[in-house]
N, C-alpha and C. Protein backbone atom coordinates (compact mmCIF):
# COMPACT_ATOMS: atom_id res chain seq x y z
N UNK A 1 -13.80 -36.76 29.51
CA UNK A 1 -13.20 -35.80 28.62
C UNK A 1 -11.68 -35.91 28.76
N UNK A 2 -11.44 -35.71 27.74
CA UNK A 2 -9.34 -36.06 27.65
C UNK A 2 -8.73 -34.66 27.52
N UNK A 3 -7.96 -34.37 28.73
CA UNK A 3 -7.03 -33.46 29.05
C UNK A 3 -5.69 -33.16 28.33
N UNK A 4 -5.21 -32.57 27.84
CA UNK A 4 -4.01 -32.06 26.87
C UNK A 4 -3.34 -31.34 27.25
N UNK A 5 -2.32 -31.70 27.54
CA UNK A 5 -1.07 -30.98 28.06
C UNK A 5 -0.03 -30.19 27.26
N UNK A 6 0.70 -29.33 27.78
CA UNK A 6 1.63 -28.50 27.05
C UNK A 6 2.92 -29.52 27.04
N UNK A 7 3.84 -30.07 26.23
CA UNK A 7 4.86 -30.36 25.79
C UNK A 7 5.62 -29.88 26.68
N UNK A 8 6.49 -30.27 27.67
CA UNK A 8 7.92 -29.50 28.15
C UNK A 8 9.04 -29.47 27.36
N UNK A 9 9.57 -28.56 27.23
CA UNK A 9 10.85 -28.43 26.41
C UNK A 9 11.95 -28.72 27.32
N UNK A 10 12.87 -29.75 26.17
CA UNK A 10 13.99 -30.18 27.01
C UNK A 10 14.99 -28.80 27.48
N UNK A 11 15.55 -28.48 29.03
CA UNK A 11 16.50 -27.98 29.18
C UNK A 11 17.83 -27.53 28.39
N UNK A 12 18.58 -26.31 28.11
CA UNK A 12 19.56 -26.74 27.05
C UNK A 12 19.61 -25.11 26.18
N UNK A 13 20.39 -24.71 25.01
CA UNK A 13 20.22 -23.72 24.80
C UNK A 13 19.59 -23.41 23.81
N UNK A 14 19.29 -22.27 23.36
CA UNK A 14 18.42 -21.49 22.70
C UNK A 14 18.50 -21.93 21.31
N UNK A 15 18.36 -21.57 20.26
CA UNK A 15 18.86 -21.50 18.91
C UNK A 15 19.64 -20.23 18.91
N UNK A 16 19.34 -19.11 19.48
CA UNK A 16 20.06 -18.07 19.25
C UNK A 16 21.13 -18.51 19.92
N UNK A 17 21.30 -18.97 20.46
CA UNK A 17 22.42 -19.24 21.71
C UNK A 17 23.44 -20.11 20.95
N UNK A 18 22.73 -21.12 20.51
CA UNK A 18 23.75 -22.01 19.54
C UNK A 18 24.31 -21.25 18.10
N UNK A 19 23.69 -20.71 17.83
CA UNK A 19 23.90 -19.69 16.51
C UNK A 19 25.09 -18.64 16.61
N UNK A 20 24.97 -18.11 18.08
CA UNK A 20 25.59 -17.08 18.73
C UNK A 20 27.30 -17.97 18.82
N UNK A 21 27.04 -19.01 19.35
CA UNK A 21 28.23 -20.11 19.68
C UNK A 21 29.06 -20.60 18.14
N UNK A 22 28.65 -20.92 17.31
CA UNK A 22 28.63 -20.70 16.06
C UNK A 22 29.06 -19.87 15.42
N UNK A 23 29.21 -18.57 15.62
CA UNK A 23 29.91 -17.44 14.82
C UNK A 23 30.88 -17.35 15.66
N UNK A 24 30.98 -17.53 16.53
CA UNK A 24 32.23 -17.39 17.80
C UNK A 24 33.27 -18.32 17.47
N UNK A 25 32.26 -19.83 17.62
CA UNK A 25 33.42 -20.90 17.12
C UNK A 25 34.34 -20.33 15.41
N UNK A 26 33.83 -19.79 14.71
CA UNK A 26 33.97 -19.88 13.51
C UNK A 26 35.31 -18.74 13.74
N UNK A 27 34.52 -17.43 14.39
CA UNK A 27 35.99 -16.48 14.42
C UNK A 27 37.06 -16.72 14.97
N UNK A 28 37.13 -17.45 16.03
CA UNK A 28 38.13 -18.08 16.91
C UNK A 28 38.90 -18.98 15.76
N UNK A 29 38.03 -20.29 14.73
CA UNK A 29 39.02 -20.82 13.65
C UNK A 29 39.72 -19.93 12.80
N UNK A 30 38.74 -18.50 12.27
CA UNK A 30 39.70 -18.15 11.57
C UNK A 30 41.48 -17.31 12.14
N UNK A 31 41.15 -16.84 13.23
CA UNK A 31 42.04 -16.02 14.09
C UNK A 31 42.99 -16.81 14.35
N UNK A 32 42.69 -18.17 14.24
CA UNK A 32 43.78 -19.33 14.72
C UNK A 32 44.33 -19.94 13.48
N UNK A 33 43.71 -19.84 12.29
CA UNK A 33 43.54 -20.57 10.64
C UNK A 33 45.22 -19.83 9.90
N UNK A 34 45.90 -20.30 9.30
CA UNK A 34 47.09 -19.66 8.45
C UNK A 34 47.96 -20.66 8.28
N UNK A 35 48.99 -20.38 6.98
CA UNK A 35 50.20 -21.36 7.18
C UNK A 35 50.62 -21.04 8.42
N UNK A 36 51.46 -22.56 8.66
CA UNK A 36 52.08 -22.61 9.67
C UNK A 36 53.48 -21.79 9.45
N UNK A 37 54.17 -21.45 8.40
CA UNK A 37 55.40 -20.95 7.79
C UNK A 37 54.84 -19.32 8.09
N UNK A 38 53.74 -18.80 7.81
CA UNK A 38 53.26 -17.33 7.97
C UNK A 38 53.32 -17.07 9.57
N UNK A 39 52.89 -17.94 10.60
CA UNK A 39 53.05 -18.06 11.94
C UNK A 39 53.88 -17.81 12.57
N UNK A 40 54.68 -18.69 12.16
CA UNK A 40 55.68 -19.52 12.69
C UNK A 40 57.26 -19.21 11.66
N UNK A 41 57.65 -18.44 11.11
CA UNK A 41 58.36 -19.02 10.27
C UNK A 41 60.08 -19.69 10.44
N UNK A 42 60.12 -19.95 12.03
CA UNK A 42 61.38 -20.54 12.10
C UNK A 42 61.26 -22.23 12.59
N UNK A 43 59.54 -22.53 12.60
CA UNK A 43 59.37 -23.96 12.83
C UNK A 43 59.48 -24.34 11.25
N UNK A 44 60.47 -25.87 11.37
CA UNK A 44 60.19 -26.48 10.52
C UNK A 44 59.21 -27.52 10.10
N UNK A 45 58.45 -28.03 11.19
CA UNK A 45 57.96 -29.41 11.65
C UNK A 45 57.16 -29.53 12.93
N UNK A 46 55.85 -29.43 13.01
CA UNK A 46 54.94 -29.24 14.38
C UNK A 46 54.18 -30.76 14.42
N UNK A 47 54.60 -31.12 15.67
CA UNK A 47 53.45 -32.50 15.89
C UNK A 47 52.46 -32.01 17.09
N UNK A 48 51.49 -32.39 17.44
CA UNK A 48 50.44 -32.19 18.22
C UNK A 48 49.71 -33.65 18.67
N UNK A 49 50.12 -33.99 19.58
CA UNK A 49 49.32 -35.15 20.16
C UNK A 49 48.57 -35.08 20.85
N UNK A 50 47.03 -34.89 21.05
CA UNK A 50 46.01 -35.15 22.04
C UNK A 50 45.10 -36.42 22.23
N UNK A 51 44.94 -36.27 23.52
CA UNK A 51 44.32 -37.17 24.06
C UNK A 51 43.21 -36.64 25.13
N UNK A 52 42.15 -36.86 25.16
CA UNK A 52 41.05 -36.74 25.34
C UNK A 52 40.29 -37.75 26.53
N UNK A 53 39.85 -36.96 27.51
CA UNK A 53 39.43 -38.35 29.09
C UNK A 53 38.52 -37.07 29.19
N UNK A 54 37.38 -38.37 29.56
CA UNK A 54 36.20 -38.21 30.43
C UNK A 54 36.48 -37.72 31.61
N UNK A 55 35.48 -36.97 32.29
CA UNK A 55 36.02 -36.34 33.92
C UNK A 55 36.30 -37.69 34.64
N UNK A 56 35.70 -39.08 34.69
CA UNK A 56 36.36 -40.62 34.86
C UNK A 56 37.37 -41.07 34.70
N UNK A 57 37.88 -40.02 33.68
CA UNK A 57 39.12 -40.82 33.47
C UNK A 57 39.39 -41.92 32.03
N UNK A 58 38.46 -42.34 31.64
CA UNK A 58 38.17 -42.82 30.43
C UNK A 58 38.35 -42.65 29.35
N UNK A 59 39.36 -42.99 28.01
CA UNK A 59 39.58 -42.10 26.77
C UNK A 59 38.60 -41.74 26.20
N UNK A 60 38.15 -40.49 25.71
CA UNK A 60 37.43 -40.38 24.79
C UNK A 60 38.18 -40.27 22.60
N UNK A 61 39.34 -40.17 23.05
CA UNK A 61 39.84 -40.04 21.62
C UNK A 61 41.14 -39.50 21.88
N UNK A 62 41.73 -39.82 20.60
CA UNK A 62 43.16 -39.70 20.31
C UNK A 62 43.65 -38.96 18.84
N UNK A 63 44.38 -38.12 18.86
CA UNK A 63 44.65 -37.59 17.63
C UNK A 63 45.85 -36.84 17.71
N UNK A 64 46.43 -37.56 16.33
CA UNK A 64 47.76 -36.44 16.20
C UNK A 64 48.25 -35.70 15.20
N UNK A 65 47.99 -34.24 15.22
CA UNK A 65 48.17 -33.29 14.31
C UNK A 65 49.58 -33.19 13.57
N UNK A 66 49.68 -33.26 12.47
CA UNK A 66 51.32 -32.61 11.73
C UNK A 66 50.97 -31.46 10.68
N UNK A 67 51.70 -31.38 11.24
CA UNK A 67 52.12 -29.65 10.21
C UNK A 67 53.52 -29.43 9.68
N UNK A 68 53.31 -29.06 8.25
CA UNK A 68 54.58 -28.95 7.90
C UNK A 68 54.56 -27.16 7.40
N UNK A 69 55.85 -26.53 6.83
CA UNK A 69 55.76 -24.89 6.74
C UNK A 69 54.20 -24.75 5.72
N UNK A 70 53.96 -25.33 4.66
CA UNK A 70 53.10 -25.36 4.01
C UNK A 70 51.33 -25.42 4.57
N UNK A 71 51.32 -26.11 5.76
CA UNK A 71 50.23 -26.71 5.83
C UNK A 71 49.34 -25.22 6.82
N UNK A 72 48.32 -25.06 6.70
CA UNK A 72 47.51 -24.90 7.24
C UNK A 72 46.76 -25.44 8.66
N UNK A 73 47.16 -23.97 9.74
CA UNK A 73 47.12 -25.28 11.12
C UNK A 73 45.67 -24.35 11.57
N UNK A 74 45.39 -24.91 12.68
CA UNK A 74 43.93 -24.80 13.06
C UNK A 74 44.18 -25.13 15.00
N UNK A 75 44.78 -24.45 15.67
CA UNK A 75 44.82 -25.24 16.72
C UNK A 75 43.60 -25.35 18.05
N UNK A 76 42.51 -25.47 17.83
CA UNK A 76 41.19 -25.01 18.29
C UNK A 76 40.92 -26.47 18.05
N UNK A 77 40.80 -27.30 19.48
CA UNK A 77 40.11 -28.72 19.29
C UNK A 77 38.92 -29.13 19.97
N UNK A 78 37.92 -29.19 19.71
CA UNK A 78 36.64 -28.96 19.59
C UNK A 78 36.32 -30.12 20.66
N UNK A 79 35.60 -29.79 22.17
CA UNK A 79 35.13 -30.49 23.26
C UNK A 79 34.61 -31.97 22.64
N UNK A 80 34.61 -32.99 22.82
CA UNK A 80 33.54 -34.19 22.63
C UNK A 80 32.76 -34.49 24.14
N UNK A 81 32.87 -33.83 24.88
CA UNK A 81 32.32 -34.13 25.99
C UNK A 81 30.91 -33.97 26.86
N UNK A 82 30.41 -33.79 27.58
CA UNK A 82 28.84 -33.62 28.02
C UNK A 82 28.82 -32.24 27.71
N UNK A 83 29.44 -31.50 27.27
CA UNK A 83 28.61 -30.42 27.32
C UNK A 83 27.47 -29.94 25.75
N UNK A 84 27.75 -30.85 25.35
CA UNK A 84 26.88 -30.98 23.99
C UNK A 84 27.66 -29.91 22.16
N UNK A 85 29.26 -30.38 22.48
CA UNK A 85 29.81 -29.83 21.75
C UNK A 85 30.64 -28.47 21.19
N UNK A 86 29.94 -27.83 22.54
CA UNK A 86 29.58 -26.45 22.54
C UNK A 86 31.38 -25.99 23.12
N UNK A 87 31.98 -26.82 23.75
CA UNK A 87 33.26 -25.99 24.69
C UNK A 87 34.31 -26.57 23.42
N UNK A 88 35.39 -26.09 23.66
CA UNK A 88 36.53 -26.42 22.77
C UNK A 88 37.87 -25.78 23.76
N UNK A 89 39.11 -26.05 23.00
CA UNK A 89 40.31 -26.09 23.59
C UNK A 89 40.72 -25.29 22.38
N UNK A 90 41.67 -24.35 22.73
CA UNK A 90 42.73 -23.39 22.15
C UNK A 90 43.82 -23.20 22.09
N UNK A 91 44.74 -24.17 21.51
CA UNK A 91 45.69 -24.34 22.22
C UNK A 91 47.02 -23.50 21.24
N UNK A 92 46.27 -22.25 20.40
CA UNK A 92 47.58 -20.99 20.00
C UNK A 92 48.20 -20.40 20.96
N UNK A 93 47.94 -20.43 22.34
CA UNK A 93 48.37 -19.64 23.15
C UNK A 93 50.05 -20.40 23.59
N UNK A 94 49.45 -21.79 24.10
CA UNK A 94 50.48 -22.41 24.56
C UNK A 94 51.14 -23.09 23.42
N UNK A 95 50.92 -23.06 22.26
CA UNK A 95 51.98 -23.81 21.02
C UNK A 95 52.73 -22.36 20.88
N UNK A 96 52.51 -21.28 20.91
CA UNK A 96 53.25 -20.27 20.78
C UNK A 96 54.26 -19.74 21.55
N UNK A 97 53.59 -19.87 22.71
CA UNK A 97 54.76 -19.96 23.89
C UNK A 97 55.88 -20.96 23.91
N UNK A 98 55.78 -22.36 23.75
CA UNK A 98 56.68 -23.22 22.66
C UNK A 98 57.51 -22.95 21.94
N UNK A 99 57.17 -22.45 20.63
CA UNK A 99 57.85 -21.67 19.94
C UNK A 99 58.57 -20.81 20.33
N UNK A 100 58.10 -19.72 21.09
CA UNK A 100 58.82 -18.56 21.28
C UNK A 100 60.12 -18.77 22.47
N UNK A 101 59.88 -20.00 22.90
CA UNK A 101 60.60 -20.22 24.02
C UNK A 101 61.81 -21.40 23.27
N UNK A 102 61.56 -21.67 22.04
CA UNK A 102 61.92 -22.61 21.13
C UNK A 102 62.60 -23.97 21.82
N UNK A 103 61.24 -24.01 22.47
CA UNK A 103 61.44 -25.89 23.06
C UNK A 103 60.88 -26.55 22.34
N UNK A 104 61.87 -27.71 22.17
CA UNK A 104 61.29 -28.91 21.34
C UNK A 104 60.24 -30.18 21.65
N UNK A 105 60.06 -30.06 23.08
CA UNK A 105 58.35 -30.61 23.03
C UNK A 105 58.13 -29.83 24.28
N UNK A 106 57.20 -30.36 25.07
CA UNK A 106 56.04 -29.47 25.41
C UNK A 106 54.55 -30.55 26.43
N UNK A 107 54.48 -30.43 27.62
CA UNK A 107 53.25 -31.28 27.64
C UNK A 107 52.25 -30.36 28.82
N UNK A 108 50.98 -30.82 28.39
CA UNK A 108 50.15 -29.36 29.38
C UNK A 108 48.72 -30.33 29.12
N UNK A 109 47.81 -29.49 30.11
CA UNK A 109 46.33 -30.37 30.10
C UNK A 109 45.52 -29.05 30.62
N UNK A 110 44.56 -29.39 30.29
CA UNK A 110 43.33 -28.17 30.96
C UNK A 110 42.34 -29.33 30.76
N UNK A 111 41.25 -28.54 31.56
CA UNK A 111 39.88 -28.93 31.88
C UNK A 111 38.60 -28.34 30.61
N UNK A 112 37.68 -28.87 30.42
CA UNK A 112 36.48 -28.03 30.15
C UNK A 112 35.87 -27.49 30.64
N UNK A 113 35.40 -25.53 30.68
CA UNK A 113 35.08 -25.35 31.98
C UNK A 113 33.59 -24.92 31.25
N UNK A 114 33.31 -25.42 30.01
CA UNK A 114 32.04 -24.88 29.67
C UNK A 114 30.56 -25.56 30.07
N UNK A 115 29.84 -25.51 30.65
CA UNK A 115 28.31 -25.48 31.70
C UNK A 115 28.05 -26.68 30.93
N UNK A 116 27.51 -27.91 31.57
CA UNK A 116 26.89 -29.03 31.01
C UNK A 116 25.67 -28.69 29.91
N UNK A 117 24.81 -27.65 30.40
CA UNK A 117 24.05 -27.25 29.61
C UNK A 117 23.33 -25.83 30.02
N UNK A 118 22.66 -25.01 29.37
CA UNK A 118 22.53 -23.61 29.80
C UNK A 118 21.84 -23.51 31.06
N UNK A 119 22.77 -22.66 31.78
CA UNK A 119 22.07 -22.27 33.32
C UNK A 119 22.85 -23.56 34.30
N UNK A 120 23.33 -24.06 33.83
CA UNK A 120 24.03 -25.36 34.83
C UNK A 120 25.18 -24.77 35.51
N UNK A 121 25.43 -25.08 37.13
CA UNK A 121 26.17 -24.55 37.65
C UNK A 121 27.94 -25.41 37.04
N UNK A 122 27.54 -26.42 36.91
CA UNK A 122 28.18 -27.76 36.78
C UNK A 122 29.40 -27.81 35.82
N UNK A 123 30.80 -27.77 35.61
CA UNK A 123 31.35 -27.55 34.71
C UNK A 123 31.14 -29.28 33.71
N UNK A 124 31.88 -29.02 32.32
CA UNK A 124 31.81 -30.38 31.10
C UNK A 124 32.69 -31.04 31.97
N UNK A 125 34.03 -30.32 32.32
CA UNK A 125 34.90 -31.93 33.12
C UNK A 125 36.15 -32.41 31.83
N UNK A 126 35.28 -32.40 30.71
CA UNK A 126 36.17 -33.45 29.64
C UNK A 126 37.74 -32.78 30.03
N UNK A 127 39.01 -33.57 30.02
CA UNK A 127 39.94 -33.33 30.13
C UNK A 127 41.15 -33.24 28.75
N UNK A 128 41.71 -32.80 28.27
CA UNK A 128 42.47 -33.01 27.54
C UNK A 128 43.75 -32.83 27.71
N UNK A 129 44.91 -33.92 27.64
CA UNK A 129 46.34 -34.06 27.54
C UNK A 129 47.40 -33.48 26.43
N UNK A 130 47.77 -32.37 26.28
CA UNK A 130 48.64 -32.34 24.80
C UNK A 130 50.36 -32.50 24.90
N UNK A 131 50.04 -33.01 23.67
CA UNK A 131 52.31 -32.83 23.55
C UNK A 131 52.46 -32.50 22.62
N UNK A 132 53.16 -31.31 22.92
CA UNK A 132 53.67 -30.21 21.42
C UNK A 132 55.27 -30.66 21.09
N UNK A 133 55.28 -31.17 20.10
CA UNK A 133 56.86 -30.74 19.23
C UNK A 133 57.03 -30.65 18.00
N UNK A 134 58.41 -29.68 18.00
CA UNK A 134 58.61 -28.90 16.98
C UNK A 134 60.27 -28.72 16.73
N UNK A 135 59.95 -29.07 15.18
CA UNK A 135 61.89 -28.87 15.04
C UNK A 135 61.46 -28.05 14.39
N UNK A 136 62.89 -27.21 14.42
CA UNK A 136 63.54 -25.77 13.62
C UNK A 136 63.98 -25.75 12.52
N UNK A 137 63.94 -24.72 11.64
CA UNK A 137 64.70 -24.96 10.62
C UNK A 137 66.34 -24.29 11.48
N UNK A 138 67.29 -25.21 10.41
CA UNK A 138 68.66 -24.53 10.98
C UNK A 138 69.13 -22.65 10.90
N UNK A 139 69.51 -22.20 12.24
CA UNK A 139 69.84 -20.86 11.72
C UNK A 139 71.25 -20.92 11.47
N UNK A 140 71.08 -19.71 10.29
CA UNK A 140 72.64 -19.55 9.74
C UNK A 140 73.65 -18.83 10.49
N UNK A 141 74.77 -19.25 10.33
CA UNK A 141 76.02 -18.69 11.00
C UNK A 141 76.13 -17.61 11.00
N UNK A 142 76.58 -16.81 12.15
CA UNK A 142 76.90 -15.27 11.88
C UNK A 142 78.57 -15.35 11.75
């Protein structure tokens, strides 16, 4: 007689869980989403260079953002790393501090600290490198 087993389900998160991650990711874009001129309005010109390493050390990707007063910025760059998509980088906090400190570049890195997969003690690791610069528009003479 042939025995039938129950299917194990792979480790990992829920649907609610991903769904839940999902409206989060989404409010976080919009909270971060606007002209850059509505933001910002004494930058003239924002570059954003990231670079992207494996906890190895290894590139995973390269990209460089421009923004001009017109454009629509988004600064929320979305993990590629083991943790299955789910972690991302925010980087309104520190482009603002930039600004407000009105330095013209800028270089900083953080870690991913989001769980390889649900219930994992283990952080993603992925690393990311950024360089912020930004010219001004000229202020007028008093």
């Amino acid at each position: 007689m042939a025995r039938f087993f129950k299917r194990r389900h792979k480790p990992g998160p829920s649907k609610n869980e991903v769904k839940v991650q999902r409206a989060q990711d989404a409010a976080r874009r919009a909270r971060s989403a606007g002209r850059l001129q509505d933001r910002f309005p004494e930058v003239e010109h924002l570059r954003v260079l990231l670079e992207l390493l494996s906890p190895q050390g290894s590139p995973l990707g390269r990209e460089v953002r421009e923004y001009g007063p017109e454009d629509v910025v988004d600064f929320a760059v979305p993990c590629p790393g083991r943790c299955g998509s789910t972690g991302s980088f925010d980087l309104a906090t520190k482009i603002g501090a930039v600004i407000t400190a009105l330095e013209t570049s800028s270089e900083s890195s953080g870690v991913c600290q989001e769980p390889l997969y649900a219930g994992s003690p283990d952080p993603c690791g992925t690393k990311l490198v950024c360089r912020v610069e930004a010219s001004y528009a000229p202020r007028p003479v008093e």
